[in-house]
N, C-alpha and C. Protein backbone atom coordinates (compact mmCIF):
# COMPACT_ATOMS: atom_id res chain seq x y z
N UNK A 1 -9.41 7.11 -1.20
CA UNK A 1 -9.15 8.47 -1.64
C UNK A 1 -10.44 9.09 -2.18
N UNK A 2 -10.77 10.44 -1.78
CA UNK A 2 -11.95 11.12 -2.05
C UNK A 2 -11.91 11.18 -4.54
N UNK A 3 -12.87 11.57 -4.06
CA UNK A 3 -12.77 11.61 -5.56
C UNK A 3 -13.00 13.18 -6.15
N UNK A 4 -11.67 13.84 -6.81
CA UNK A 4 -11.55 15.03 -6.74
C UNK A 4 -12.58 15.93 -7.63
N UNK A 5 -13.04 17.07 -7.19
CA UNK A 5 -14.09 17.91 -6.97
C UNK A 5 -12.77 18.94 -8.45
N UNK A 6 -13.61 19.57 -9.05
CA UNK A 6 -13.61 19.98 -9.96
C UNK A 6 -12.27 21.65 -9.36
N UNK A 7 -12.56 22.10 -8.24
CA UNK A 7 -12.15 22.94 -7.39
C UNK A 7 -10.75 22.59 -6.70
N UNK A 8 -10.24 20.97 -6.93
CA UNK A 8 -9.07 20.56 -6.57
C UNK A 8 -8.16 21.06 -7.28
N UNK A 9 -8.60 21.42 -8.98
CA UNK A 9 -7.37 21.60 -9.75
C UNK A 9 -6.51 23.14 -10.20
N UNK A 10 -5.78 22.97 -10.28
CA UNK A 10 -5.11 24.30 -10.54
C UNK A 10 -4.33 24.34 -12.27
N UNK A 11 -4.06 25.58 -12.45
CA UNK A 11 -3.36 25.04 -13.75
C UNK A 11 -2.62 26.65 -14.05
N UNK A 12 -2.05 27.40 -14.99
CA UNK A 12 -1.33 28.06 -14.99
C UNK A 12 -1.86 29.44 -15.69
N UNK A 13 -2.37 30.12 -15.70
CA UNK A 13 -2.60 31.33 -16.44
C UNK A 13 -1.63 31.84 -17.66
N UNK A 14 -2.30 32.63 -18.55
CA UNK A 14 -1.36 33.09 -19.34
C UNK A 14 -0.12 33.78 -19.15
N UNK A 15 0.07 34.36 -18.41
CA UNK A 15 1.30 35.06 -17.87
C UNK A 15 2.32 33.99 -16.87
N UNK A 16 1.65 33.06 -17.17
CA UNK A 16 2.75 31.82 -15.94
C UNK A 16 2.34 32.06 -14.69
N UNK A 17 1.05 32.52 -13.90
CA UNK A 17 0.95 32.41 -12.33
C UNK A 17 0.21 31.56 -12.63
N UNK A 18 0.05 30.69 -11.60
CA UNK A 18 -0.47 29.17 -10.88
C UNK A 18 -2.52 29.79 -10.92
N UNK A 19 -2.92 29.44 -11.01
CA UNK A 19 -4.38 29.54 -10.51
C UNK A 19 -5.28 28.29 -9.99
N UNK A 20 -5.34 28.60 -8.69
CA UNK A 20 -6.26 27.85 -8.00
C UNK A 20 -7.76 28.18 -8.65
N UNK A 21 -8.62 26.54 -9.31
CA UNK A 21 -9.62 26.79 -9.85
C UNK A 21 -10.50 26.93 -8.65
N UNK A 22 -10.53 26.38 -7.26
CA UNK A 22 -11.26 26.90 -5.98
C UNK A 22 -11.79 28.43 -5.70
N UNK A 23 -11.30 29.16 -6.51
CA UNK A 23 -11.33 30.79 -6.85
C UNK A 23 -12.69 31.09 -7.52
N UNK A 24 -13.36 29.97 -8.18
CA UNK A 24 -14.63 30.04 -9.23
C UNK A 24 -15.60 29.06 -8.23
N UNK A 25 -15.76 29.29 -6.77
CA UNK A 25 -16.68 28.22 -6.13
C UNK A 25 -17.90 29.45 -6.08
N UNK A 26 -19.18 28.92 -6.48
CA UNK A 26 -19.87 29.48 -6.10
C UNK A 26 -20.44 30.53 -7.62
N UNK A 27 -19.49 29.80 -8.30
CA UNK A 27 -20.05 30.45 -9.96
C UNK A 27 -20.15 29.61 -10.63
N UNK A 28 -21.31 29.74 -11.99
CA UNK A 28 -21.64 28.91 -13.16
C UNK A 28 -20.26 29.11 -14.15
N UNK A 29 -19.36 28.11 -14.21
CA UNK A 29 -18.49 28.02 -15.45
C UNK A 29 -18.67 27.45 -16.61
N UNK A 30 -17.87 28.19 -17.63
CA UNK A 30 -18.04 27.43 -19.06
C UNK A 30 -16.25 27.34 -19.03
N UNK A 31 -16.06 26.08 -19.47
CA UNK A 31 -14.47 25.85 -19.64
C UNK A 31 -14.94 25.34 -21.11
N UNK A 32 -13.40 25.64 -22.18
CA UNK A 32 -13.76 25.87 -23.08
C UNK A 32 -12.42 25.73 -23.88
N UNK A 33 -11.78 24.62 -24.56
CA UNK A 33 -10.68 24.54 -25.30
C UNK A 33 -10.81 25.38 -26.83
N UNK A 34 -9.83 26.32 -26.54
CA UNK A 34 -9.78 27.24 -27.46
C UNK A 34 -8.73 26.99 -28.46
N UNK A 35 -8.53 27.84 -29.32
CA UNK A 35 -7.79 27.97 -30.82
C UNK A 35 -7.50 29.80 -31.58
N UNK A 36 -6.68 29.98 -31.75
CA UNK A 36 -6.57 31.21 -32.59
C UNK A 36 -6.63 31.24 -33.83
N UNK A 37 -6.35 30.25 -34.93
CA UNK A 37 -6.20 29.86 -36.03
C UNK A 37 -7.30 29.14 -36.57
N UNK A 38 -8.36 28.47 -35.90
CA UNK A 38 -9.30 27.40 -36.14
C UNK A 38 -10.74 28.71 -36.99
N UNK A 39 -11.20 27.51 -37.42
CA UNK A 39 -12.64 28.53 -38.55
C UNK A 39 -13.76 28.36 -37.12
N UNK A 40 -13.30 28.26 -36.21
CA UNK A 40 -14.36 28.28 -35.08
C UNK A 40 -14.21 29.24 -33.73
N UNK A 41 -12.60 29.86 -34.24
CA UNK A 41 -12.37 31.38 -33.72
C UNK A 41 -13.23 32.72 -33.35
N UNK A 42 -14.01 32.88 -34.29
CA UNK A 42 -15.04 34.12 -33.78
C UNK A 42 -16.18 33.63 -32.80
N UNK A 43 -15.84 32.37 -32.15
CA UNK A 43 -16.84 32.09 -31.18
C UNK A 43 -16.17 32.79 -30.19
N UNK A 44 -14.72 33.34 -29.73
CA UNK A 44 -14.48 34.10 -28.99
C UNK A 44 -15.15 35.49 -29.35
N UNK A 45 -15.92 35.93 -29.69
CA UNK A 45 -16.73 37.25 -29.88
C UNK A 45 -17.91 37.00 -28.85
N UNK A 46 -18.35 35.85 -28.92
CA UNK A 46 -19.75 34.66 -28.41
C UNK A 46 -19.79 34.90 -27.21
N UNK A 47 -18.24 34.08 -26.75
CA UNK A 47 -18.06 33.49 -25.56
C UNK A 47 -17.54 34.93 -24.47
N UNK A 48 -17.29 36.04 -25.29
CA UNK A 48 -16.85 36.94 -24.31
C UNK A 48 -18.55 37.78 -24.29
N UNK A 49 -19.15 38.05 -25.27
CA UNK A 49 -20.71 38.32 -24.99
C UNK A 49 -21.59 37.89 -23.80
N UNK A 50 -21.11 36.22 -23.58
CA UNK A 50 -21.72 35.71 -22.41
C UNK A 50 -21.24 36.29 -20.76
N UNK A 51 -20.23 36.20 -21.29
CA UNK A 51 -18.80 36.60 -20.43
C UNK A 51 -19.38 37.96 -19.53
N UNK A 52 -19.62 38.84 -20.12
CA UNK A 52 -19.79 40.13 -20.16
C UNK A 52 -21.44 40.46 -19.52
N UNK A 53 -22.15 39.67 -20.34
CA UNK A 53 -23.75 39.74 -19.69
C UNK A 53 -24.08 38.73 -17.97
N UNK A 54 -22.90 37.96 -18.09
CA UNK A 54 -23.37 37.32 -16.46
C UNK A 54 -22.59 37.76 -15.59
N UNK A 55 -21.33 37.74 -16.30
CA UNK A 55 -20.09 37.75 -14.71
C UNK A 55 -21.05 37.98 -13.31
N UNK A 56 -21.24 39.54 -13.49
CA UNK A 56 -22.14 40.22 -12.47
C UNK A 56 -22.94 39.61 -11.57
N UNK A 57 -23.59 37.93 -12.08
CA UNK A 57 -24.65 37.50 -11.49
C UNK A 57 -23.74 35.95 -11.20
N UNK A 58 -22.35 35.81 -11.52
CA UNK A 58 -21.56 34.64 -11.34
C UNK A 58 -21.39 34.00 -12.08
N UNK A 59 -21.03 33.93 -13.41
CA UNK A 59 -20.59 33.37 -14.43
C UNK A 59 -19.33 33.68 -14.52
N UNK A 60 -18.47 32.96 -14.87
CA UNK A 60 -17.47 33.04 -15.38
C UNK A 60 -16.83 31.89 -16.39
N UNK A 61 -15.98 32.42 -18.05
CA UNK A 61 -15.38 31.50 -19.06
C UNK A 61 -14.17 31.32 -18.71
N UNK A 62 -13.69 30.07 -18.84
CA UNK A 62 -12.20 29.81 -18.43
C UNK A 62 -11.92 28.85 -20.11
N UNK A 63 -11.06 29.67 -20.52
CA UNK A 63 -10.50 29.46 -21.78
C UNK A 63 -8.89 29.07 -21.82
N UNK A 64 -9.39 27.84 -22.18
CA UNK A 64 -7.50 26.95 -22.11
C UNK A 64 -7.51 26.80 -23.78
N UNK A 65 -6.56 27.41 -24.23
CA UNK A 65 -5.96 27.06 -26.00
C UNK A 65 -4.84 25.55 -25.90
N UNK A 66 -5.27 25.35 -26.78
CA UNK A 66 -4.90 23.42 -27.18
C UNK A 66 -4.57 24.14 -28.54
N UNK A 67 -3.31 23.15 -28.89
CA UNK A 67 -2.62 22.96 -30.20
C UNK A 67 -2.85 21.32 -30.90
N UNK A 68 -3.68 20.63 -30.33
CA UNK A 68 -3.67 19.83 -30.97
C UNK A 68 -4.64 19.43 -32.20
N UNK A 69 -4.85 20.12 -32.30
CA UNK A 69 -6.10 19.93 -33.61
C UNK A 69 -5.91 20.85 -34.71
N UNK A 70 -5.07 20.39 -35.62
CA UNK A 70 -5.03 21.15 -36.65
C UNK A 70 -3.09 21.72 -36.66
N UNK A 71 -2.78 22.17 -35.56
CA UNK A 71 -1.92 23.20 -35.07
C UNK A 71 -2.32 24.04 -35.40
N UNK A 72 -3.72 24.76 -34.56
CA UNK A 72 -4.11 25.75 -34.72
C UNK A 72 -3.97 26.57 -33.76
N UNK A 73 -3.33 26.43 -32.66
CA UNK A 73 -2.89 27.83 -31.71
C UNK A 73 -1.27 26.96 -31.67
N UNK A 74 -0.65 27.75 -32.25
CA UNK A 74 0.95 27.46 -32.83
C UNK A 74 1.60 28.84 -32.17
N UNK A 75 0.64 29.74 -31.09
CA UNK A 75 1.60 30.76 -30.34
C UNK A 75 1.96 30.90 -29.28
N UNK A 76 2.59 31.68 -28.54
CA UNK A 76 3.12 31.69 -27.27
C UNK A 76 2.26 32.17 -26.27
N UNK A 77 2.02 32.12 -25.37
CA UNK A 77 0.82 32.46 -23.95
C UNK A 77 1.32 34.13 -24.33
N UNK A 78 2.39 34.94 -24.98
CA UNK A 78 1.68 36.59 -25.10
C UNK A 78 1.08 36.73 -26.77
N UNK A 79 1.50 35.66 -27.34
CA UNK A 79 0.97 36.17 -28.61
C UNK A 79 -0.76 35.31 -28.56
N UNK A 80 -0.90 34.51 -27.85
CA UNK A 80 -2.55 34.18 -27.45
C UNK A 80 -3.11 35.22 -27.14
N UNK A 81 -2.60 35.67 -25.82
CA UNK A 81 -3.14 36.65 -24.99
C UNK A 81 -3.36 38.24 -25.85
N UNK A 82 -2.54 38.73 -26.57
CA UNK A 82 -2.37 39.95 -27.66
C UNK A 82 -3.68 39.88 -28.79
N UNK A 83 -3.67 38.40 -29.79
CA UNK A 83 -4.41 37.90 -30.39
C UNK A 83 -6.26 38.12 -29.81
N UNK A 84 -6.19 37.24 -28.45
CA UNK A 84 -7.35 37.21 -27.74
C UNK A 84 -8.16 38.66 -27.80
N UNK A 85 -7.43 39.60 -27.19
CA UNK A 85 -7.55 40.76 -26.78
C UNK A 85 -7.73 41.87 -27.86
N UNK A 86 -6.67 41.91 -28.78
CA UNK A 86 -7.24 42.68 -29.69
C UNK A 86 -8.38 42.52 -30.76
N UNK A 87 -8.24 41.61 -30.98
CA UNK A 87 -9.53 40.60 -32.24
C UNK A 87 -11.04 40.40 -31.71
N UNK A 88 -11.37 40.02 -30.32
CA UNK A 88 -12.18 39.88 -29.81
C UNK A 88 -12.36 40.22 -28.41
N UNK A 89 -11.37 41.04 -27.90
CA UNK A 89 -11.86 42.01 -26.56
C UNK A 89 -11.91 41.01 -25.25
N UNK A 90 -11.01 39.67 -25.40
CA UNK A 90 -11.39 38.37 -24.48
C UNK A 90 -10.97 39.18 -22.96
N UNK A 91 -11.86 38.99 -22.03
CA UNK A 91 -11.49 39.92 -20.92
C UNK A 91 -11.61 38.72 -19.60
N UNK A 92 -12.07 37.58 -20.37
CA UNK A 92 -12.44 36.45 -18.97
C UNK A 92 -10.88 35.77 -19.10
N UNK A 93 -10.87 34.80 -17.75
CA UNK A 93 -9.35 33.87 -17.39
C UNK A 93 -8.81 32.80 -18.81
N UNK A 94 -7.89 33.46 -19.36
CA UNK A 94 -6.95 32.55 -20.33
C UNK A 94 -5.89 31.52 -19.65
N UNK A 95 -5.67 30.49 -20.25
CA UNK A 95 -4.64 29.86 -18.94
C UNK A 95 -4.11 29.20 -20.46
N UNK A 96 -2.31 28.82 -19.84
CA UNK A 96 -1.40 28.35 -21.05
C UNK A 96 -2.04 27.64 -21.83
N UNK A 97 -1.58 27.54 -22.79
CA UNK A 97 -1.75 26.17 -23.89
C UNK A 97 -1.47 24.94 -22.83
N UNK A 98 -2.46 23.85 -23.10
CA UNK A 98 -2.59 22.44 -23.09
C UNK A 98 -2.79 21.44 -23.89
N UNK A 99 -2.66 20.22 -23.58
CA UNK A 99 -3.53 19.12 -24.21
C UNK A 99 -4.68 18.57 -23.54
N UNK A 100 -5.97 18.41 -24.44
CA UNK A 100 -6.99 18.46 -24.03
C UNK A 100 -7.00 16.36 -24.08
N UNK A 101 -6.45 16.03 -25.14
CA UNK A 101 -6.61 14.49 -25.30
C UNK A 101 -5.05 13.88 -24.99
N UNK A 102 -5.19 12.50 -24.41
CA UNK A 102 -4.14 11.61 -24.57
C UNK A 102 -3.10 11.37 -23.03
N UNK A 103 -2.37 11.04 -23.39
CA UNK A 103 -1.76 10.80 -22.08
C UNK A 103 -1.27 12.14 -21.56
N UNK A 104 -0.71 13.20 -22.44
CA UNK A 104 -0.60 14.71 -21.82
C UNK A 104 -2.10 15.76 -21.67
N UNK A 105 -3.35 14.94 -21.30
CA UNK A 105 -4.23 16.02 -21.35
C UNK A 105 -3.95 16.28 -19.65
N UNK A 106 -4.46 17.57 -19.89
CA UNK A 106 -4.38 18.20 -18.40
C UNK A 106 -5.38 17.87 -17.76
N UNK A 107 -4.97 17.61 -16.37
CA UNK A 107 -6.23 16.96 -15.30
C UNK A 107 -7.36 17.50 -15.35
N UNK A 108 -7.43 19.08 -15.71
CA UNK A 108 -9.04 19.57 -15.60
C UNK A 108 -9.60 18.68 -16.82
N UNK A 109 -9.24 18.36 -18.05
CA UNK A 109 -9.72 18.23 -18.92
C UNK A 109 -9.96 16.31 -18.63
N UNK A 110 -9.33 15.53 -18.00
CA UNK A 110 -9.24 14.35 -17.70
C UNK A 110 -10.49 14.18 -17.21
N UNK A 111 -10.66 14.87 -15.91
CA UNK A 111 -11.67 15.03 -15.23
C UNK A 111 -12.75 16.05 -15.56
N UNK A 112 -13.43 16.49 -16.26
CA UNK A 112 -14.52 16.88 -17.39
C UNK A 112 -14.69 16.16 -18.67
N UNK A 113 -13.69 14.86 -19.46
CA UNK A 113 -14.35 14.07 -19.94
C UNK A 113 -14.70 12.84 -19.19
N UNK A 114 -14.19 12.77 -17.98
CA UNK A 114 -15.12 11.26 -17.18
C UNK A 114 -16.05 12.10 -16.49
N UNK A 115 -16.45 12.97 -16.48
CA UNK A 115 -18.01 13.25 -15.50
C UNK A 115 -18.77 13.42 -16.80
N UNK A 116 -18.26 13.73 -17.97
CA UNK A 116 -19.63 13.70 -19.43
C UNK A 116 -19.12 13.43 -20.44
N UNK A 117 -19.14 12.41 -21.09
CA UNK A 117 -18.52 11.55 -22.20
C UNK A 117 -19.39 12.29 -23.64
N UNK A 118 -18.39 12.16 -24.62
CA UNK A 118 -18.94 12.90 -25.76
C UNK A 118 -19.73 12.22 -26.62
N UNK A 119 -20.68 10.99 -26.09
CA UNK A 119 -21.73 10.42 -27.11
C UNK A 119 -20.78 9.10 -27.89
N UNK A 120 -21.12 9.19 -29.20
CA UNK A 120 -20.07 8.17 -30.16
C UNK A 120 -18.63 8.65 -30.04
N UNK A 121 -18.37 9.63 -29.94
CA UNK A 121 -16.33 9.83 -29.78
C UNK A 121 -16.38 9.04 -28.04
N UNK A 122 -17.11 9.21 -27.39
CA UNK A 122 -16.93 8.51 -26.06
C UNK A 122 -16.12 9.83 -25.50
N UNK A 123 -15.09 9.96 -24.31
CA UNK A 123 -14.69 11.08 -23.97
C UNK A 123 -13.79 12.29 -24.57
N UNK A 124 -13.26 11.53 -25.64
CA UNK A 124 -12.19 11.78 -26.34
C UNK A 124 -12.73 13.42 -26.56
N UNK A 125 -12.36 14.56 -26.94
CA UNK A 125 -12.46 15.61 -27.66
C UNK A 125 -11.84 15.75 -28.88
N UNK A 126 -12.86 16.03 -29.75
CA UNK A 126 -12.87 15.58 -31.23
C UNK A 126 -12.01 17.13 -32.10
N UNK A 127 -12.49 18.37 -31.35
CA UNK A 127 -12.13 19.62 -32.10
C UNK A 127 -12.26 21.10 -31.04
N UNK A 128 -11.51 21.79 -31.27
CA UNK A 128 -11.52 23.09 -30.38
C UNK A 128 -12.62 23.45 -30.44
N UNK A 129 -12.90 24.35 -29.28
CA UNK A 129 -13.72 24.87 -28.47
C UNK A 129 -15.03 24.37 -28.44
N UNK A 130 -15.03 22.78 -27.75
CA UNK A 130 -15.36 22.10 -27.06
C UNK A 130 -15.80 22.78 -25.24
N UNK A 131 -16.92 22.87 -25.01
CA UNK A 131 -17.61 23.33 -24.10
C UNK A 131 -17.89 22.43 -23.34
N UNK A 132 -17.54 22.84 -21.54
CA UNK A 132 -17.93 22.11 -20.33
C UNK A 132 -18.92 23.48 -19.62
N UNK A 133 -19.76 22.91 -18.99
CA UNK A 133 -20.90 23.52 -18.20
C UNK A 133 -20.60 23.25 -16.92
N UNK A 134 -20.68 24.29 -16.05
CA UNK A 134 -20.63 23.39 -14.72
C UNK A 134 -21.12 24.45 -13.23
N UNK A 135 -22.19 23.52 -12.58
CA UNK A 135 -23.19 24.44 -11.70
C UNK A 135 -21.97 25.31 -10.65
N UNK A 136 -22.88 25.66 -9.76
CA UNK A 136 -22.11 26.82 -8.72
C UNK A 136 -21.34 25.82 -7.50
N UNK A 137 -21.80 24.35 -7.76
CA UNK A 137 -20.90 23.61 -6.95
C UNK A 137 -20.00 23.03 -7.51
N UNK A 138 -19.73 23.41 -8.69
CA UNK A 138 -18.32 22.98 -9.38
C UNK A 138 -18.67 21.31 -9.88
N UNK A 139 -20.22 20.61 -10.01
CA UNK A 139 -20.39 19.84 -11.07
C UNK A 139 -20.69 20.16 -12.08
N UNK A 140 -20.10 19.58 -13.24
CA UNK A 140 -19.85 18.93 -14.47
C UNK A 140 -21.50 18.62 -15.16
N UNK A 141 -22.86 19.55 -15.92
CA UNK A 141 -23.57 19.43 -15.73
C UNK A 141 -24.25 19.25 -17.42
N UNK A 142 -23.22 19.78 -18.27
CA UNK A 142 -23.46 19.77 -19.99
C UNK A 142 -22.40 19.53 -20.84
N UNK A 143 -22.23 18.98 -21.74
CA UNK A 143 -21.07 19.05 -22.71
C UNK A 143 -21.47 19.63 -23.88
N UNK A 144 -20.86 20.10 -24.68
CA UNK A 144 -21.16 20.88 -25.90
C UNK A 144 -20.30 20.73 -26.78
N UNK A 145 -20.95 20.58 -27.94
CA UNK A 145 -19.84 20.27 -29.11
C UNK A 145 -19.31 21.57 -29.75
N UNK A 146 -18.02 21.15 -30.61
CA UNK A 146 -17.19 22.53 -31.01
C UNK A 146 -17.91 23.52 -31.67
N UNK A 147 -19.31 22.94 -32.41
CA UNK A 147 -20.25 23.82 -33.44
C UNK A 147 -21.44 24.43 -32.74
N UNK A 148 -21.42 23.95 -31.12
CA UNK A 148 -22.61 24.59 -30.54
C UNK A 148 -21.84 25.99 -30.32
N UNK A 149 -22.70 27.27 -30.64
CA UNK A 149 -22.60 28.56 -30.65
C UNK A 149 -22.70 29.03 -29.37
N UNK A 150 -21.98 29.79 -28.68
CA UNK A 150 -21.96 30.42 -27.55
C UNK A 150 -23.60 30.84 -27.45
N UNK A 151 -24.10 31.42 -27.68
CA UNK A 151 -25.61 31.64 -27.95
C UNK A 151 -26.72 30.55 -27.66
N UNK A 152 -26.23 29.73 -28.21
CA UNK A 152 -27.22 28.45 -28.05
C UNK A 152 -26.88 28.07 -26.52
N UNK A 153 -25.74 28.02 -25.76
CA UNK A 153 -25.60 27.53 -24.48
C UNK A 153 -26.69 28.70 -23.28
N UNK A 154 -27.09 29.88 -24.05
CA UNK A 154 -27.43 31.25 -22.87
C UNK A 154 -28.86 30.17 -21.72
N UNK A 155 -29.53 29.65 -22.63
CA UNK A 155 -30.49 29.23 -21.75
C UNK A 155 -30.40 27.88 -20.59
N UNK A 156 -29.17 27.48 -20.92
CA UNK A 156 -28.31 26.51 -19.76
C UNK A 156 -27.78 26.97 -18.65
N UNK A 157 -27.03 28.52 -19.09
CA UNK A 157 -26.67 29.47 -18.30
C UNK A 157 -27.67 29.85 -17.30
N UNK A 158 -28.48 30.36 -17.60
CA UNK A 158 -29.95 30.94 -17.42
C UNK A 158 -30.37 30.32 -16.12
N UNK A 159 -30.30 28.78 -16.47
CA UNK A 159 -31.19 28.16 -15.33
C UNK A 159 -30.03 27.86 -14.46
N UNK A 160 -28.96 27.92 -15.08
CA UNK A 160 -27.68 27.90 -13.35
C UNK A 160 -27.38 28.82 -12.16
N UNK A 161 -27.93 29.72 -13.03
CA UNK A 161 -27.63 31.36 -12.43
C UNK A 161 -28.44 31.56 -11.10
């Protein structure tokens, strides 16, 4: 069996339609386990800044909210989506709440901690908005911890573009 390409997976958008991640071939992604409640929330101000300055040139943020850390996104895919939008203007792809760790993490996230392991936690994801990098062929190329600043990632961006 081939060994699946980052572009195999699909997963559900905020509104409940299916999204084929094959839709982002040929762009620099940042995937990015999010939170509404967490003290690491106004990195959605960050992450839609980036959002906003590349799309144009092929960037795109794909933001999945996880409840497991803390129970800090404790809302429903419209009260995320409402939250997102009014507070910080989030205009890139939101997709349902997941689990990022354990036997219910979702396959994208399965497969982005075995292509880059998090150092001493090993793959595990330790805290929201936890950052994956990944070139225009849909590899897996940086990991970033929950405290690296949307800002600090621009010059990773930079050289993918």
């Amino acid at each position: 069996m081939e060994t699946p390409s980052f572009y195999d997976f699909e997963a559900n958008g905020l509104t409940g339609e299916k999204m084929k991640l094959d839709q982002f071939k040929g762009k620099v992604v940042l995937v990015v386990n999010t939170a509404s409640a967490c003290g690491l929330t106004p990195q959605y101000e960050g992450l839609e800044k980036l959002y906003q300055k590349y799309k144009d040139r092929g960037f795109v943020v794909l933001g999945f909210p996880c409840n497991q850390f803390g129970n800090q996104e404790e809302g429903t895919s419209e009260e995320i989506q409402q939250f997102c939008q009014v507070n910080y203007g989030v205009s890139f792809p939101m997709f349902e709440k997941i689990e990022v760790n354990g036997k219910k993490a979702h396959p994208i996230f399965k497969f982005l901690k075995s292509k880059l392991s998090g150092g001493l936690l090993g793959s595990k994801i330790k805290w929201n908005f936890t950052k994956f990098l990944l070139d225009k062929d849909g590899v897996p190329v940086k990991r970033f911890g929950p405290t690296s600043v949307p800002k600090e990632i621009e010059k990773d961006i930079e050289k993918l573009l």
